[in-house]
Every structure is written in C-alpha cells, then in structure tokens.
C-alpha atoms as a PDB file:
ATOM      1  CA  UNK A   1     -19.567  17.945 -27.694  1.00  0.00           C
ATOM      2  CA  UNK A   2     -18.154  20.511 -25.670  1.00  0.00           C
ATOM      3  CA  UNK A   3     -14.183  20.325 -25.743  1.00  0.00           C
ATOM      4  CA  UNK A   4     -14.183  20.863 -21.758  1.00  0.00           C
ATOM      5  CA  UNK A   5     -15.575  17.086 -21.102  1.00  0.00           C
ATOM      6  CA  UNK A   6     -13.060  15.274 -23.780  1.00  0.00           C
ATOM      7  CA  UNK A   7     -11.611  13.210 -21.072  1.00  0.00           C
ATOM      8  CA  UNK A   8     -14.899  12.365 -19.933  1.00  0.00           C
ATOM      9  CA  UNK A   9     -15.343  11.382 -23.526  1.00  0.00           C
ATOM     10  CA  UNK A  10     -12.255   9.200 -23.316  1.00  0.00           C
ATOM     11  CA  UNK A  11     -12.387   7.923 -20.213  1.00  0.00           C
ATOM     12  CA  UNK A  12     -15.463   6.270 -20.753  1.00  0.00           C
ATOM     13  CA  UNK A  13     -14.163   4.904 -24.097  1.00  0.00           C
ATOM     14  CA  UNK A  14     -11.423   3.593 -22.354  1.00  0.00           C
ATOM     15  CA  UNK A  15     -13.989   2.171 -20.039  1.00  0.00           C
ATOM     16  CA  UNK A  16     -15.488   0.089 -23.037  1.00  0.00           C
ATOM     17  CA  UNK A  17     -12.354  -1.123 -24.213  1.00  0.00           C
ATOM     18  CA  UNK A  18     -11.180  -2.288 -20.821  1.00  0.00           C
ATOM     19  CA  UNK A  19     -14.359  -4.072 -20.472  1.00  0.00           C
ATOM     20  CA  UNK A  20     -13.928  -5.898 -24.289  1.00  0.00           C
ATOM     21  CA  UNK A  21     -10.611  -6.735 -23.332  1.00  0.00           C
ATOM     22  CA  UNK A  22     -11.068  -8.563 -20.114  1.00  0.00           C
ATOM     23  CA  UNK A  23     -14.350  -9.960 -21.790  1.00  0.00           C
ATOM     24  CA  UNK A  24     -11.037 -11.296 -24.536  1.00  0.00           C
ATOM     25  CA  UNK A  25      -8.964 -12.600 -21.440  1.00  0.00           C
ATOM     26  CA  UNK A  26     -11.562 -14.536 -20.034  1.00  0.00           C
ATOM     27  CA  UNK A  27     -12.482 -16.170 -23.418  1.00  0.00           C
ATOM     28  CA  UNK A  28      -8.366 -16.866 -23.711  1.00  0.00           C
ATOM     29  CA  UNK A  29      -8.843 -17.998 -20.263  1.00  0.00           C
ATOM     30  CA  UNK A  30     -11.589 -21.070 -20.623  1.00  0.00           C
ATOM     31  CA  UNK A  31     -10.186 -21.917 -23.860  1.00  0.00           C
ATOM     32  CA  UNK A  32      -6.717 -22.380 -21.959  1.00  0.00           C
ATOM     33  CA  UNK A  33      -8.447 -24.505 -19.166  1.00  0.00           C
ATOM     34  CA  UNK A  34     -10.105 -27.180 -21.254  1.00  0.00           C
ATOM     35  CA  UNK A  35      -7.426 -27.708 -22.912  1.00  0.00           C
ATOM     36  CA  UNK A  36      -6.455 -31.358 -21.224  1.00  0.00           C
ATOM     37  CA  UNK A  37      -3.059 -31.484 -21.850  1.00  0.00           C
ATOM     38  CA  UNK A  38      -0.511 -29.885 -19.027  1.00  0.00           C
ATOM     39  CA  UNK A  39       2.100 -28.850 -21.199  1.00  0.00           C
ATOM     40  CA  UNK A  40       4.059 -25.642 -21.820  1.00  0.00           C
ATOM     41  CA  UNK A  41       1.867 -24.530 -24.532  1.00  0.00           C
ATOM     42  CA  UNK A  42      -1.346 -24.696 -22.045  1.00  0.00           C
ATOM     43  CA  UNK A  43       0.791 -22.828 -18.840  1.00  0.00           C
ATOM     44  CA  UNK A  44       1.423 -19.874 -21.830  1.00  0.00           C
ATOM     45  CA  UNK A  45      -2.194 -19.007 -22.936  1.00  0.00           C
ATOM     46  CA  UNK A  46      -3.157 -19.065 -19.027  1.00  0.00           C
ATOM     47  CA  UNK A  47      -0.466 -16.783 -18.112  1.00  0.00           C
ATOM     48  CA  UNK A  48      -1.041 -14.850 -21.474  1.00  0.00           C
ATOM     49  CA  UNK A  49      -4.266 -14.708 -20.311  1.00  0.00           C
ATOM     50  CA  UNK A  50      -3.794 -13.524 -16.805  1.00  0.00           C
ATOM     51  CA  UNK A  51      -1.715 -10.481 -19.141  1.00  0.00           C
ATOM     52  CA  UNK A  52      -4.479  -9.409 -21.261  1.00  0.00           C
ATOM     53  CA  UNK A  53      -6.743  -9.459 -18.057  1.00  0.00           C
ATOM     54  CA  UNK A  54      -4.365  -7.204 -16.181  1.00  0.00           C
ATOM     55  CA  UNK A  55      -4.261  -4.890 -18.875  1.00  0.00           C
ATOM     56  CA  UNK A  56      -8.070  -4.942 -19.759  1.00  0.00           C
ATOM     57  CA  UNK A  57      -8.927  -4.137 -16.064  1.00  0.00           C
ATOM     58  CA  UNK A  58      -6.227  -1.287 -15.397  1.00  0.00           C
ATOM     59  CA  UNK A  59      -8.023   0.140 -18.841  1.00  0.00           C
ATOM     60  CA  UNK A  60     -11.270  -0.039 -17.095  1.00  0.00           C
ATOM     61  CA  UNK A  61      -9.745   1.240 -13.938  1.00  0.00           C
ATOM     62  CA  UNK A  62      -8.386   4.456 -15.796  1.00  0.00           C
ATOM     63  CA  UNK A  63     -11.470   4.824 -17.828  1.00  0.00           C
ATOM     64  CA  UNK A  64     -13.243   4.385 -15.032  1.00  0.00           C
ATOM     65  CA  UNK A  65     -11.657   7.167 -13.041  1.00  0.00           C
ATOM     66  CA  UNK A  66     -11.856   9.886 -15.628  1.00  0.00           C
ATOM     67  CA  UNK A  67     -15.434   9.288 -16.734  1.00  0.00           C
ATOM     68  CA  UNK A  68     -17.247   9.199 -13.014  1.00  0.00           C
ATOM     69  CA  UNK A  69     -14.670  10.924 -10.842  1.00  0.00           C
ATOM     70  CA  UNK A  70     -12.933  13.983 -12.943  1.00  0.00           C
ATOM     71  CA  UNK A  71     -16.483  14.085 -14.691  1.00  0.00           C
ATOM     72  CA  UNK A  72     -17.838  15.067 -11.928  1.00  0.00           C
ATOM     73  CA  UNK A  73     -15.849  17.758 -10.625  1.00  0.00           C
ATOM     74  CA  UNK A  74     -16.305  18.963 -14.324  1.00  0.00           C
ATOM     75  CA  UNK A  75     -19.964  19.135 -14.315  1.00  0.00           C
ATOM     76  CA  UNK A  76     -19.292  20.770 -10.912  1.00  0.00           C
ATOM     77  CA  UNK A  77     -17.224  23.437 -12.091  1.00  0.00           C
ATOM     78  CA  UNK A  78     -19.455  23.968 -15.646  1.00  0.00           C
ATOM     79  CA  UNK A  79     -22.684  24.341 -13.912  1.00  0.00           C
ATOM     80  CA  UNK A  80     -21.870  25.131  -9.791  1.00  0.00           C
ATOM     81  CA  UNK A  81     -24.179  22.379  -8.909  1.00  0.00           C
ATOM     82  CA  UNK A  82     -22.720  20.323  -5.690  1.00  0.00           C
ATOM     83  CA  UNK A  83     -24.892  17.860  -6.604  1.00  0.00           C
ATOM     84  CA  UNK A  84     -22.800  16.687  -9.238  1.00  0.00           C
ATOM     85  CA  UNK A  85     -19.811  16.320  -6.990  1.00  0.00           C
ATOM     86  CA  UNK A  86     -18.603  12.493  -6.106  1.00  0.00           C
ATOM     87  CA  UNK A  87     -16.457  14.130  -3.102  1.00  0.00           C
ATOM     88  CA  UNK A  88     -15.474  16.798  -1.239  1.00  0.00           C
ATOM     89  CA  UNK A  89     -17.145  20.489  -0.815  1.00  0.00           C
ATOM     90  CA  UNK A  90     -17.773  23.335  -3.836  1.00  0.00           C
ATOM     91  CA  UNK A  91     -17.932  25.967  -1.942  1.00  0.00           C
ATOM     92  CA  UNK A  92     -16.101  27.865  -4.018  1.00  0.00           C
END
C-alpha cells in the first residue's frame, strides 16, 4: 500500500468500526427495551445505549469522511483524473 492513501486506509477502518459499534448499541438497545421492568437499572442501559450509538456513528461519520471525500481528492492529485473528484474543479 502506498503510504500517500494511509488515511484512506484508516478512514475506512474507522468506517467498519463505527458500523460494529452502532450494530453493539442497537443490540444494548433491544435488550434494554424488553426488559419489563421501569426501573433505574433499565433507564441506564437505554441511555448507555443512546452513548455507544453516538459514538459508533460519529466513528462512521469520520471514517466516512476520510475514506470517500479526502480519498478522492487523493486519487485526484496521484493520477490528475477529475473524474475521481467528489467536488470542486482540478484544474490545476
């Protein structure tokens, strides 16, 4: 792998793990909700859930960012093709 796209390489790792971790908060989630008692033990796994969802989707939305967007204007920049550009004008 070329050393140039390592945040490509990371961002879409952190892409993965973003997506396991909300795929965690939603399991946390249901098993909070059939739980039939209301009590304070029940309101802390939904609101620990709501945490670990939060988290797992800013992941994703970071991942997400430096895998499609900044690999773009990387592939841009390595090979001059426009095509490869999400926004915005190469004419450089």
């Amino acid at each position: 792998m070329d050393r140039a796209f390592g945040v490509c390489y990371t961002g879409t790792n952190l892409l993965l793990i973003g997506l396991a971790v909300v795929a965690l908060g939603l399991l946390i989630m249901l098993a909070a909700m059939t739980v039939v008692s209301a009590g304070l033990a029940a309101i802390g796994a939904v609101l620990g859930a709501l945490a670990v969802l939060l988290v797992g989707g800013i992941m994703g939305l970071v991942g997400h960012v430096l895998a499609c967007i900044v690999g773009a204007f990387k592939l841009d920049n390595r090979y001059g093709d426009s095509r490869y550009m999400v926004a915005g004008d190469s004419s450089s």
